[in-house]
Protein backbone atom coordinates (compact mmCIF):
# COMPACT_ATOMS: atom_id res chain seq x y z
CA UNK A 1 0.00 0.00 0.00
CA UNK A 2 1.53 3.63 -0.48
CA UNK A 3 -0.24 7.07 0.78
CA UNK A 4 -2.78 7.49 -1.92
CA UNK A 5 -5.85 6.92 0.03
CA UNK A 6 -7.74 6.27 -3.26
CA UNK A 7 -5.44 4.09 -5.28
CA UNK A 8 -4.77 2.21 -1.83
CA UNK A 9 -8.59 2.09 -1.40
CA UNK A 10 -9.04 0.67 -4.85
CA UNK A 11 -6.44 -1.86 -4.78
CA UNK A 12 -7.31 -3.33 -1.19
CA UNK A 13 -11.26 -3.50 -2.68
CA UNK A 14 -9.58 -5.97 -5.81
CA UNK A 15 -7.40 -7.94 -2.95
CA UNK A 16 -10.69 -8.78 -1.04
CA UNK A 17 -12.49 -10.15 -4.30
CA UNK A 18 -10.42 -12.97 -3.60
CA UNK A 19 -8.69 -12.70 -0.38
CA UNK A 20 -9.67 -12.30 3.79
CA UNK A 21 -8.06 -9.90 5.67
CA UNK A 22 -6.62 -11.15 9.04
CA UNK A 23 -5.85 -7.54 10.26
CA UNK A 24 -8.84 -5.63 9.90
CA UNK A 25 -9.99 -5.69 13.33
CA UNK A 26 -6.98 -5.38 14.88
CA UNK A 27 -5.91 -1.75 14.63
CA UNK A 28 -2.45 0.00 13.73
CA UNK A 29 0.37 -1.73 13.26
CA UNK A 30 2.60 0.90 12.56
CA UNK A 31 4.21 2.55 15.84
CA UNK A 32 2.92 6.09 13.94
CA UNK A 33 -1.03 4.77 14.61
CA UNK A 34 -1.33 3.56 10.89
CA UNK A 35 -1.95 0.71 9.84
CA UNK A 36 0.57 -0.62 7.27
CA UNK A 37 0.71 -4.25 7.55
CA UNK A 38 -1.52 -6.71 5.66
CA UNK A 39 -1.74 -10.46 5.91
CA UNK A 40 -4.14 -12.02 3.18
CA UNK A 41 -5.19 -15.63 2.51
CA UNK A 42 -7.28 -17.75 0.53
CA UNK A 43 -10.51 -18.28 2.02
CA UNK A 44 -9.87 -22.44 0.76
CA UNK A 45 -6.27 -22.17 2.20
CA UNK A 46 -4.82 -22.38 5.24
CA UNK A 47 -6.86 -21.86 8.72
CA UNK A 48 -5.97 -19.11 11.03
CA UNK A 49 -5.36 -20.13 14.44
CA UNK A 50 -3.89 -17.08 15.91
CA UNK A 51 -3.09 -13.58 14.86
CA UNK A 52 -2.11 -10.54 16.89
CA UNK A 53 -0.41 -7.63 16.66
CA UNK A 54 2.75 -7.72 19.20
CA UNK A 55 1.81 -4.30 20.98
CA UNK A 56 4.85 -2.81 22.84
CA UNK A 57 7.22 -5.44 21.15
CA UNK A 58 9.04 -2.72 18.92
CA UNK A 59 12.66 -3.57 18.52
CA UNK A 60 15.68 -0.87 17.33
CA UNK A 61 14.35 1.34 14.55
CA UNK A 62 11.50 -0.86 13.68
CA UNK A 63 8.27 1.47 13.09
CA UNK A 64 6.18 -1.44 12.75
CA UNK A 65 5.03 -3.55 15.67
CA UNK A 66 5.07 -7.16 14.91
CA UNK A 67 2.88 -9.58 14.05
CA UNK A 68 2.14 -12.96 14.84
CA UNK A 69 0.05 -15.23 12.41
CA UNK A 70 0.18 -18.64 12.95
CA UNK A 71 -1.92 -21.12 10.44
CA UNK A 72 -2.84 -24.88 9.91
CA UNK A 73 -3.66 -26.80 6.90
CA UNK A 74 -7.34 -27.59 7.31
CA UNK A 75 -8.25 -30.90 8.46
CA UNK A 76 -4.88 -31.02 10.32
């Protein structure tokens, strides 16, 4: 994603034709109360078992906080 709130807008709208978005519910990520991290997946791929943003967990120069997705084949 970049800073043009409509191109963004447009391209996140073609990514969830196809896609789920873990993060939306979760807030920020960035350490500058933006979010700027994304994690997709297939609706018929892997399951989501856990998936957090790692508040507080900045490291060095990061400007990010992490996050932690974990998945499972489904069935397994």
């Amino acid at each position: 994603m970049t800073d043009d709130k409509k191109n963004d807008s447009e391209s996140y709208s073609l990514i969830l034709q196809n896609f789920l978005d873990l993060g939306k519910d979760y807030g920020a990520t960035s350490a500058f109360d933006r979010r700027i991290d994304y994690v997709f997946v297939s609706p018929e791929g892997l399951e989501a078992v856990e998936f957090k943003v790692l508040y507080g967990k900045l490291v060095g120069r990061m400007g990010h906080h992490p996050l932690l997705a974990r998945f499972r084949r489904p069935g397994a």
